[in-house]
PDB file of N, CA and C in Angstrom:
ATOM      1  N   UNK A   1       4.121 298.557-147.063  1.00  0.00           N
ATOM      2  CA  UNK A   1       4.286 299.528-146.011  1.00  0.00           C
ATOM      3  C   UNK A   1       3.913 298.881-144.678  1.00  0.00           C
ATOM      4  N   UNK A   2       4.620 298.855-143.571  1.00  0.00           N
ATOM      5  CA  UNK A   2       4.770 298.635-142.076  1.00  0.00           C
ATOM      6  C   UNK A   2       4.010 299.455-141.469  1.00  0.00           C
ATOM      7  N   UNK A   3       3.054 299.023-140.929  1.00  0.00           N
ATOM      8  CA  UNK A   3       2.485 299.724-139.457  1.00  0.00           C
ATOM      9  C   UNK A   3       3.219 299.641-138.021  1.00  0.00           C
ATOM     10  N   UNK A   4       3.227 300.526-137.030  1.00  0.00           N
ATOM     11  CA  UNK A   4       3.337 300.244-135.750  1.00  0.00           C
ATOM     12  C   UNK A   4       1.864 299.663-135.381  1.00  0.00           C
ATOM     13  N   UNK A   5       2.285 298.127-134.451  1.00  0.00           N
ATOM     14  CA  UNK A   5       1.095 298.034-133.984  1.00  0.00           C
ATOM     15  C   UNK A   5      -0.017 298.891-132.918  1.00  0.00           C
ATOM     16  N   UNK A   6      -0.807 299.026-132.671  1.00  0.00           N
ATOM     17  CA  UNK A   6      -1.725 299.904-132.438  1.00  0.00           C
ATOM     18  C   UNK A   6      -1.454 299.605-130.746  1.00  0.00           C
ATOM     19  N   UNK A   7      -2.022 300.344-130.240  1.00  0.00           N
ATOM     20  CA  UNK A   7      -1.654 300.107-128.007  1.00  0.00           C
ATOM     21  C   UNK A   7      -2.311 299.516-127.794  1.00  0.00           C
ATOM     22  N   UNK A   8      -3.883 299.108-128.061  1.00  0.00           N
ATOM     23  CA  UNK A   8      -4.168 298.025-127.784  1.00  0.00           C
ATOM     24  C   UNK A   8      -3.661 296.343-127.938  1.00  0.00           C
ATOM     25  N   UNK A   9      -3.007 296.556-129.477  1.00  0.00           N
ATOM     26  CA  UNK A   9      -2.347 295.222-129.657  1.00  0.00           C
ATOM     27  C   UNK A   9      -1.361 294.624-128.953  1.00  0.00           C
ATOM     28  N   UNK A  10      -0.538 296.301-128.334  1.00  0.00           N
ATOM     29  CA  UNK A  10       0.714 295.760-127.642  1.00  0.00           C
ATOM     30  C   UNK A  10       0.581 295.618-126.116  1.00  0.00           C
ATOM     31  N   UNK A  11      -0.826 296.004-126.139  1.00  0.00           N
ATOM     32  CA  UNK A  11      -1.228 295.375-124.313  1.00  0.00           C
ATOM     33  C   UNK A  11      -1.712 294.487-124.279  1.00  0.00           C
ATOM     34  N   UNK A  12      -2.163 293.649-125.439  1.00  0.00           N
ATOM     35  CA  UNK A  12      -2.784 292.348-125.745  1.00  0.00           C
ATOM     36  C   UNK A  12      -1.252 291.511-125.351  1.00  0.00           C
ATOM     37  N   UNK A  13      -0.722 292.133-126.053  1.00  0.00           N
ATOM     38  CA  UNK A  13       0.615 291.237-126.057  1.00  0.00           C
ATOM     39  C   UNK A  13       1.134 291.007-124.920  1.00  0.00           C
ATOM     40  N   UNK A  14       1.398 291.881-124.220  1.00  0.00           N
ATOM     41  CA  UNK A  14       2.021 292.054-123.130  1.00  0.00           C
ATOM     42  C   UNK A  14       1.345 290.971-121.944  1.00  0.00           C
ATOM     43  N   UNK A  15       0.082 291.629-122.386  1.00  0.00           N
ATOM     44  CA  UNK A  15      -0.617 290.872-121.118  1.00  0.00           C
ATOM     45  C   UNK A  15      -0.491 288.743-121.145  1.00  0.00           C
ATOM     46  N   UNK A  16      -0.343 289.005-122.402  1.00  0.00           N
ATOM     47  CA  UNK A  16      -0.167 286.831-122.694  1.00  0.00           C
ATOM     48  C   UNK A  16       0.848 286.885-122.608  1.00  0.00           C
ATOM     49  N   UNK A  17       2.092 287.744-122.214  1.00  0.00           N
ATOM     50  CA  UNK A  17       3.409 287.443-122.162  1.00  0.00           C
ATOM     51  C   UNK A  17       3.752 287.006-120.724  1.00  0.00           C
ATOM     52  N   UNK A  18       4.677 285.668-120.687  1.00  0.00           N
ATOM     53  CA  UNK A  18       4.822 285.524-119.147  1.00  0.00           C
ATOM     54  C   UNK A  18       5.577 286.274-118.462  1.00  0.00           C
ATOM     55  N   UNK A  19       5.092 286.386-116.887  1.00  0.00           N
ATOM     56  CA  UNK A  19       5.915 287.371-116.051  1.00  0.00           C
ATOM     57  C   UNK A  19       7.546 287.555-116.617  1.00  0.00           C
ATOM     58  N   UNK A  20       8.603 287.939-116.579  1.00  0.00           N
ATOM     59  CA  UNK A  20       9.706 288.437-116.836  1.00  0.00           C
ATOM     60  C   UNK A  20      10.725 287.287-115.759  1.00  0.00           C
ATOM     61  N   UNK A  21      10.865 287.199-116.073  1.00  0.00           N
ATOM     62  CA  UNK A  21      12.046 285.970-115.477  1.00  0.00           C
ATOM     63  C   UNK A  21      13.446 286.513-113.972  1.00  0.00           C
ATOM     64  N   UNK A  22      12.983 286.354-113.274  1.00  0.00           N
ATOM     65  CA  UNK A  22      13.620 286.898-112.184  1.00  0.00           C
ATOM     66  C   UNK A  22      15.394 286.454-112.376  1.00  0.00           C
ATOM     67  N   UNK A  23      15.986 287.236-112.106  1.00  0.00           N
ATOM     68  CA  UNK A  23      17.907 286.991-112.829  1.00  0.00           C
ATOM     69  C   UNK A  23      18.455 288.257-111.625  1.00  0.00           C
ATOM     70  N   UNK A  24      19.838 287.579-111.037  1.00  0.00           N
ATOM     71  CA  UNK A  24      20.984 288.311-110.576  1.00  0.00           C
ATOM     72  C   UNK A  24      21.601 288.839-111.213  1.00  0.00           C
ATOM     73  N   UNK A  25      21.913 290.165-111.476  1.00  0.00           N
ATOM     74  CA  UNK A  25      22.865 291.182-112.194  1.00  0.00           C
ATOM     75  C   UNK A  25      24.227 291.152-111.349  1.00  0.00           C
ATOM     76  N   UNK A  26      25.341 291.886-111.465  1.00  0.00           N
ATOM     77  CA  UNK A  26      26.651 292.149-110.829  1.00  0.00           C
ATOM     78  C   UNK A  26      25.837 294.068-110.813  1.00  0.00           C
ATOM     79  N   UNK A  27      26.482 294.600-109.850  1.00  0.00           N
ATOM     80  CA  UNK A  27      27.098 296.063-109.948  1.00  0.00           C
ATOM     81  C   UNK A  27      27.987 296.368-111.338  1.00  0.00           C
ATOM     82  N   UNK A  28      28.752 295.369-111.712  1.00  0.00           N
ATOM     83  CA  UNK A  28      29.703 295.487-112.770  1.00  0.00           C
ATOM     84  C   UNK A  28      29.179 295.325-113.755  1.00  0.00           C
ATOM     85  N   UNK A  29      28.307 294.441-114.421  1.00  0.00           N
ATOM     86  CA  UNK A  29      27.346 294.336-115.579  1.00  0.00           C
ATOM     87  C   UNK A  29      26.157 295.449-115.463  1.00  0.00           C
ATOM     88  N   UNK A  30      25.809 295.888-114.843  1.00  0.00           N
ATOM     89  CA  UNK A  30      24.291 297.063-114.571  1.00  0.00           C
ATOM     90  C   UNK A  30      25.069 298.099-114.713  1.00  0.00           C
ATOM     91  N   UNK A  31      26.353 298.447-114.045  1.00  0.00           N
ATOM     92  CA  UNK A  31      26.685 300.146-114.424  1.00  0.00           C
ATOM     93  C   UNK A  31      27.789 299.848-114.988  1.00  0.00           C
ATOM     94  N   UNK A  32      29.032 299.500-114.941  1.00  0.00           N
ATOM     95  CA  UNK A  32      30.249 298.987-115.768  1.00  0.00           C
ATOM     96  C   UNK A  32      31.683 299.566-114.455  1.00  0.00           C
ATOM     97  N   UNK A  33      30.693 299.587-113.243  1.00  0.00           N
ATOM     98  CA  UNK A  33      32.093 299.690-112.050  1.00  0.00           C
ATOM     99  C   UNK A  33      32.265 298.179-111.413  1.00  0.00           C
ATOM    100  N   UNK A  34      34.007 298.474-111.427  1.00  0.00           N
ATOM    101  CA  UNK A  34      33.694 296.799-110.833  1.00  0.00           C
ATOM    102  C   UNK A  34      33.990 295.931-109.353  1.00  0.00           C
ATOM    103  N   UNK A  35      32.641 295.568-109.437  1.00  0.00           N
ATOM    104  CA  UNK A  35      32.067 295.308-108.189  1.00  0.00           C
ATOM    105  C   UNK A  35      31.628 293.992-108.712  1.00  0.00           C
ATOM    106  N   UNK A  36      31.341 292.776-107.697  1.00  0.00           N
ATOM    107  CA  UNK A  36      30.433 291.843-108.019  1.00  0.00           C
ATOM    108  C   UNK A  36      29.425 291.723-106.925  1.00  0.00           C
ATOM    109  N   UNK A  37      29.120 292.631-106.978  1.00  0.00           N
ATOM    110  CA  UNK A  37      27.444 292.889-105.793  1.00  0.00           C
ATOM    111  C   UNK A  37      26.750 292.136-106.576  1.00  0.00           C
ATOM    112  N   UNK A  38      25.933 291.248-106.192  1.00  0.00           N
ATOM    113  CA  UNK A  38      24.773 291.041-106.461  1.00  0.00           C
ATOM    114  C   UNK A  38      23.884 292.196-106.443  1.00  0.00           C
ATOM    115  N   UNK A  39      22.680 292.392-107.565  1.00  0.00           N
ATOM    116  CA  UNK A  39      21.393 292.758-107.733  1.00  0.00           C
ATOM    117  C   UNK A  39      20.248 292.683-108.098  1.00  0.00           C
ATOM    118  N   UNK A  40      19.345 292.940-107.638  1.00  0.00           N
ATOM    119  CA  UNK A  40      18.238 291.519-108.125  1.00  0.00           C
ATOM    120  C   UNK A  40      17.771 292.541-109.753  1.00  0.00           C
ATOM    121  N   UNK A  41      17.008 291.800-110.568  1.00  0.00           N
ATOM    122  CA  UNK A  41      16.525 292.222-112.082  1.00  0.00           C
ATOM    123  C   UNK A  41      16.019 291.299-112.309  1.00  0.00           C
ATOM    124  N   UNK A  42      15.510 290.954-113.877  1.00  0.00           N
ATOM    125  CA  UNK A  42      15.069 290.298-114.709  1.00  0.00           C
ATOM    126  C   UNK A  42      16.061 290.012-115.895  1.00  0.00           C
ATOM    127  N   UNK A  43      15.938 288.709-116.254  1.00  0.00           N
ATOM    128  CA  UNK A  43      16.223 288.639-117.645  1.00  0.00           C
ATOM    129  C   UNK A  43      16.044 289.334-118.884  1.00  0.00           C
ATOM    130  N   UNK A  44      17.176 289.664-119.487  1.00  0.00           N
ATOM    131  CA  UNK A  44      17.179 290.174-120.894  1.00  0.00           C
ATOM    132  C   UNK A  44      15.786 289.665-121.926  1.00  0.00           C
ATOM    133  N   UNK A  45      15.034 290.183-122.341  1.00  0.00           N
ATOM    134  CA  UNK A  45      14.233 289.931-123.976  1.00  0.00           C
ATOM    135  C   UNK A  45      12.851 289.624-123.606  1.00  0.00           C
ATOM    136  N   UNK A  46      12.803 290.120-122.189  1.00  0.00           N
ATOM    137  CA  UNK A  46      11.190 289.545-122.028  1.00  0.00           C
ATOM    138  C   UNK A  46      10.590 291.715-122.776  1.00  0.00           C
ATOM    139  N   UNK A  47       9.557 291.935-123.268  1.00  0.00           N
ATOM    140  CA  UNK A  47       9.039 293.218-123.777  1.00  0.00           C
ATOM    141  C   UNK A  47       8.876 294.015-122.915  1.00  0.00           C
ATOM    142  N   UNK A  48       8.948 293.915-121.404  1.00  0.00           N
ATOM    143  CA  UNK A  48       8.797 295.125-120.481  1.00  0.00           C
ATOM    144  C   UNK A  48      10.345 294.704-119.949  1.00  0.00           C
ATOM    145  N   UNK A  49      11.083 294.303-120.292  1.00  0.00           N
ATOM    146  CA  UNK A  49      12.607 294.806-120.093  1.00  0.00           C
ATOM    147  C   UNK A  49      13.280 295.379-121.101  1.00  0.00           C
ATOM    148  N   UNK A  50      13.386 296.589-120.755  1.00  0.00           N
ATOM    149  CA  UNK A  50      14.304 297.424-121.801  1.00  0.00           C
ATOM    150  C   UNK A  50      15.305 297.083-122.272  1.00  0.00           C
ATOM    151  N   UNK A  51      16.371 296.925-123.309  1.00  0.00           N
ATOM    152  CA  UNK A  51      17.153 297.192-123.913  1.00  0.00           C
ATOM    153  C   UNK A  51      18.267 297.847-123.352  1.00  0.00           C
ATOM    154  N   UNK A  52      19.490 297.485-123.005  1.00  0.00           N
ATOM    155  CA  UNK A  52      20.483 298.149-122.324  1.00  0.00           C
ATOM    156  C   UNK A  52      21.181 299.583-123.477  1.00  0.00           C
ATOM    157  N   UNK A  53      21.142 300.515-123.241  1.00  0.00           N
ATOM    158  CA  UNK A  53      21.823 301.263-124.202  1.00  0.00           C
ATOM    159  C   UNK A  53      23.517 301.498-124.052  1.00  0.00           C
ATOM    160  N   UNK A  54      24.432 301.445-125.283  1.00  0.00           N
ATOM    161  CA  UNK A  54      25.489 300.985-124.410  1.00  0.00           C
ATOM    162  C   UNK A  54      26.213 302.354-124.589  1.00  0.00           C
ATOM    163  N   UNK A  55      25.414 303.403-125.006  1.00  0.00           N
ATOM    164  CA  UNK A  55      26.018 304.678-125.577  1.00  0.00           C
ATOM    165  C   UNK A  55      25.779 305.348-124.029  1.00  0.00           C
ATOM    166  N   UNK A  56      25.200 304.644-122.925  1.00  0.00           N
ATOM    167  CA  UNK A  56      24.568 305.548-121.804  1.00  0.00           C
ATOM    168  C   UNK A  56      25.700 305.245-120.705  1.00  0.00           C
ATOM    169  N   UNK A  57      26.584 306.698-119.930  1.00  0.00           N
ATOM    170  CA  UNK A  57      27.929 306.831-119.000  1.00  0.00           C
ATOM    171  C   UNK A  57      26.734 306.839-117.962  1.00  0.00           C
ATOM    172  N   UNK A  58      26.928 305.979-117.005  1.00  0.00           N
ATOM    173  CA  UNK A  58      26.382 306.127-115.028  1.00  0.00           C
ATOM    174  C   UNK A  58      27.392 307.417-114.649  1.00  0.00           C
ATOM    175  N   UNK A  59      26.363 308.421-113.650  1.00  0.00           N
ATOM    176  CA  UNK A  59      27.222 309.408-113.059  1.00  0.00           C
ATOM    177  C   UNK A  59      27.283 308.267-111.758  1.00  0.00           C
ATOM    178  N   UNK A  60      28.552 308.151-111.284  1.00  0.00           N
ATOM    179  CA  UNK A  60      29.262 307.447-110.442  1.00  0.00           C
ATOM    180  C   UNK A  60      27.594 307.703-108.965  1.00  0.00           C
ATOM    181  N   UNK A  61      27.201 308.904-108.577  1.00  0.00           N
ATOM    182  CA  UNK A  61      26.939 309.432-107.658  1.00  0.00           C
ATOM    183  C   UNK A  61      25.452 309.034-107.846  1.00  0.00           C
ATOM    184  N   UNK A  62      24.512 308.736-108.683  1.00  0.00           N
ATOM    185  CA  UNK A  62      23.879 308.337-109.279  1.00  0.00           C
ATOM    186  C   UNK A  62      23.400 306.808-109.770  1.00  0.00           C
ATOM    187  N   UNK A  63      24.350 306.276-109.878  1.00  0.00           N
ATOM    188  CA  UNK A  63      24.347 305.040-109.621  1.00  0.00           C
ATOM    189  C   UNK A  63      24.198 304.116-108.310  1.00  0.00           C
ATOM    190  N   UNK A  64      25.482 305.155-107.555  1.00  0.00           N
ATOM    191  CA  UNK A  64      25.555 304.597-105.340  1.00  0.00           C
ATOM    192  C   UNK A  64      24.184 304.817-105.348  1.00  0.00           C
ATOM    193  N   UNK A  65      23.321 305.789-105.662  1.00  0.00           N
ATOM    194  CA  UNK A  65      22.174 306.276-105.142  1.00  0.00           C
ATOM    195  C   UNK A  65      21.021 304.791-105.483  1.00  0.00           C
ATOM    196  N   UNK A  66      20.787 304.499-106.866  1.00  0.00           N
ATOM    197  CA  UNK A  66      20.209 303.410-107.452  1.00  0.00           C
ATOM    198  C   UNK A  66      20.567 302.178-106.652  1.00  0.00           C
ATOM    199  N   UNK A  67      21.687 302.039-106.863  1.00  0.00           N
ATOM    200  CA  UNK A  67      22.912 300.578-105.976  1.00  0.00           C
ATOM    201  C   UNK A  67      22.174 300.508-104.278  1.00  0.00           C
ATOM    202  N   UNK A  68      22.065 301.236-103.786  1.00  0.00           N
ATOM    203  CA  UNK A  68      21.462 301.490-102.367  1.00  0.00           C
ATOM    204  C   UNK A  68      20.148 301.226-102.621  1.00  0.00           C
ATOM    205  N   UNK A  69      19.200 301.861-103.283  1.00  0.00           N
ATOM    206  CA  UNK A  69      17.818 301.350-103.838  1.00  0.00           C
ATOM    207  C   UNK A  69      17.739 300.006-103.443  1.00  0.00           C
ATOM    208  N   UNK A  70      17.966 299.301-104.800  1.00  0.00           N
ATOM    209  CA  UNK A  70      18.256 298.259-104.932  1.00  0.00           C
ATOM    210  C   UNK A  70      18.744 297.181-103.882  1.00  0.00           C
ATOM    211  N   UNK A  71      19.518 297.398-103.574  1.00  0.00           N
ATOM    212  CA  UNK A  71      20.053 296.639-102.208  1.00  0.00           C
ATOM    213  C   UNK A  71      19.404 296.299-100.661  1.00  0.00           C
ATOM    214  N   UNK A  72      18.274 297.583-100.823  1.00  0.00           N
ATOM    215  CA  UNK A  72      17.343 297.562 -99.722  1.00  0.00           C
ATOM    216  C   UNK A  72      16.221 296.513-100.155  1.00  0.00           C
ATOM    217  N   UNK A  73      16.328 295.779 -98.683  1.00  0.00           N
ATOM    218  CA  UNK A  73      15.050 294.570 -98.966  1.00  0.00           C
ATOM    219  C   UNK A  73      13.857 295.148 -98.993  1.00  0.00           C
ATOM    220  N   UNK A  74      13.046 296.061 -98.304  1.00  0.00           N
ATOM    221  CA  UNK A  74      12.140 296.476 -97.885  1.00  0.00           C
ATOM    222  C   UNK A  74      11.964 298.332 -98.841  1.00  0.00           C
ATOM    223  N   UNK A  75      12.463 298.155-100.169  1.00  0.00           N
ATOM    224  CA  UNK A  75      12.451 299.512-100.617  1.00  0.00           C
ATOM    225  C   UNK A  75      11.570 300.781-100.327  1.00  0.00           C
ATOM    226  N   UNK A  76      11.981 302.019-100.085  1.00  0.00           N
ATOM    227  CA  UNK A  76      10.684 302.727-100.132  1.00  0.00           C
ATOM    228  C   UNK A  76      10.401 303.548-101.751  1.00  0.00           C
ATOM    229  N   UNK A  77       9.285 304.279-101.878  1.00  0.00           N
ATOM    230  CA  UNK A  77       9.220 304.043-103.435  1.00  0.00           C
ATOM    231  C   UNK A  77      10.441 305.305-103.939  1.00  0.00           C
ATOM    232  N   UNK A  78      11.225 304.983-105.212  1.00  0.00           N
ATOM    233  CA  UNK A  78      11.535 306.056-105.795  1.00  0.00           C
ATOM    234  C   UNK A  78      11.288 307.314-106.472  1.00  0.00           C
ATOM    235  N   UNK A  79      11.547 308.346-106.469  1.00  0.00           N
ATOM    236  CA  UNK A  79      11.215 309.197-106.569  1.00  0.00           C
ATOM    237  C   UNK A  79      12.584 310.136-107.486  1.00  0.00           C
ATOM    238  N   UNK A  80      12.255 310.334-108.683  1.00  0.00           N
ATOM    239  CA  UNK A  80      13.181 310.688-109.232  1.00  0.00           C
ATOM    240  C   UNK A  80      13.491 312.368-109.798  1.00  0.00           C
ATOM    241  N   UNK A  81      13.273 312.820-109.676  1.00  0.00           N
ATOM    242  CA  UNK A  81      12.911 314.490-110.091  1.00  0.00           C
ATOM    243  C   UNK A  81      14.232 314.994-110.877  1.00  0.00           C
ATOM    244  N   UNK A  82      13.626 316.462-111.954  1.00  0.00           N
ATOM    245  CA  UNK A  82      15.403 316.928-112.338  1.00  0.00           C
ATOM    246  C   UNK A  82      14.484 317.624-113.830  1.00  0.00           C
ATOM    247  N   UNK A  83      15.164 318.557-114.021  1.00  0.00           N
ATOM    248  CA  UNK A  83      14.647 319.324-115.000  1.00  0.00           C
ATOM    249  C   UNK A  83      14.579 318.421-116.457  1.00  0.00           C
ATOM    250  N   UNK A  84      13.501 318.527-117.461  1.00  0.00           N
ATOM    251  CA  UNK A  84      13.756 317.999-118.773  1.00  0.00           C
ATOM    252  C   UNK A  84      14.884 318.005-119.288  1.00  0.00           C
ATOM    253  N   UNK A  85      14.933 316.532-119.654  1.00  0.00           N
ATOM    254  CA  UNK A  85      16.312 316.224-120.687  1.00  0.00           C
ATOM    255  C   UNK A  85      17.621 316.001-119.903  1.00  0.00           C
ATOM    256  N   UNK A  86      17.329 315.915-118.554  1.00  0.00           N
ATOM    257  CA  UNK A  86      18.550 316.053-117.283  1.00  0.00           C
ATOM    258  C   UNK A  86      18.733 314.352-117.905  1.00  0.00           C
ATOM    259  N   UNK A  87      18.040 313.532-118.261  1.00  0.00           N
ATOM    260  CA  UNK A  87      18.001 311.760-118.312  1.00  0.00           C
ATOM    261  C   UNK A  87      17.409 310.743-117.238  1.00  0.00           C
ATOM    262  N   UNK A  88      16.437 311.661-116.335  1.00  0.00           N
ATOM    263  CA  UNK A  88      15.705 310.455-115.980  1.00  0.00           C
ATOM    264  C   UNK A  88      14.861 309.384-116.480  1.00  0.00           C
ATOM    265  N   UNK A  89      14.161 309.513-117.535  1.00  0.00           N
ATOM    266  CA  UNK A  89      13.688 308.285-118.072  1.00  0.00           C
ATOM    267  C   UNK A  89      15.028 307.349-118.692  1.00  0.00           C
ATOM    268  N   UNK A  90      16.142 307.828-119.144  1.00  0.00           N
ATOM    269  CA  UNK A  90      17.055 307.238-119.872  1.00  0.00           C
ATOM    270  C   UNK A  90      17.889 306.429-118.606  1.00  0.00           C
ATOM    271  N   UNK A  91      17.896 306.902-117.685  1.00  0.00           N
ATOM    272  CA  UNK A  91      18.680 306.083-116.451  1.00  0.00           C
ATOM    273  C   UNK A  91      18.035 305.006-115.809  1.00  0.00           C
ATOM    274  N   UNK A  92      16.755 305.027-115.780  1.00  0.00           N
ATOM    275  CA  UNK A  92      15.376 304.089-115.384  1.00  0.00           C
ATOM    276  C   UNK A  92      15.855 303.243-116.733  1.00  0.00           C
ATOM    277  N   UNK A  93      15.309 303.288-117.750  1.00  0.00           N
ATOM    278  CA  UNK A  93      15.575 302.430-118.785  1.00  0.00           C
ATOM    279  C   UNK A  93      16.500 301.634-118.503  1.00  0.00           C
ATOM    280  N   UNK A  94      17.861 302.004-118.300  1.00  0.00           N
ATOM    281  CA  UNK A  94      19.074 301.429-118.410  1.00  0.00           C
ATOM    282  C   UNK A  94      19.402 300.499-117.241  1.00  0.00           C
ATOM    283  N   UNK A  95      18.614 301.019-116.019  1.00  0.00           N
ATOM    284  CA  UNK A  95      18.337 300.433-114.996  1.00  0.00           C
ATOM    285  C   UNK A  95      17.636 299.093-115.022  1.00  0.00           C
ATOM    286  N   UNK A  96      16.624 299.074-115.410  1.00  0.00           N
ATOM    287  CA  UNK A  96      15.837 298.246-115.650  1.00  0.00           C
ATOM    288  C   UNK A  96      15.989 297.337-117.091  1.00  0.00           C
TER     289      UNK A  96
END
């Protein structure tokens, strides 16, 4: 029988894991419109980069909104609001 490791173990982990590897995305690879904007991210497979889900549609309007984020050198912080289950943690994820 398999355990999940415990939260301390996986902040042990985390913490000896090296920073996340700084990587250029497209607009076209991050939401699937096609654009070749540059955007700044991280590399795939480091443990505080999520997993792209590929079952997850960008609302077009929603994305410009992120895309603009992003694009600003000097960001101010985000702020995401919207009733449960609307998919803000699932759009952050996918984002990131």
């Amino acid at each position: 029988m398999t355990h999940e490791p415990d939260t301390n173990t996986r902040l042990a982990h985390l913490l000896q894991s090296p920073d996340p590897v700084p990587m250029t995305h497209t607009v076209e690879e991050v939401f699937g419109f096609p654009s070749q904007m540059p955007l700044p991210g991280f590399a795939p497979g480091h443990p505080l980069v999520p997993e792209k889900s590929t079952r997850f549609v960008w609302s077009p309007s929603l994305a410009k909104d992120f895309i603009e984020w992003l694009s600003d050198p000097h960001p101010e912080p985000l702020w995401i609001s919207g009733p449960t289950g609307c998919g803000k943690t699932e759009s952050l994820k996918n984002l990131f």
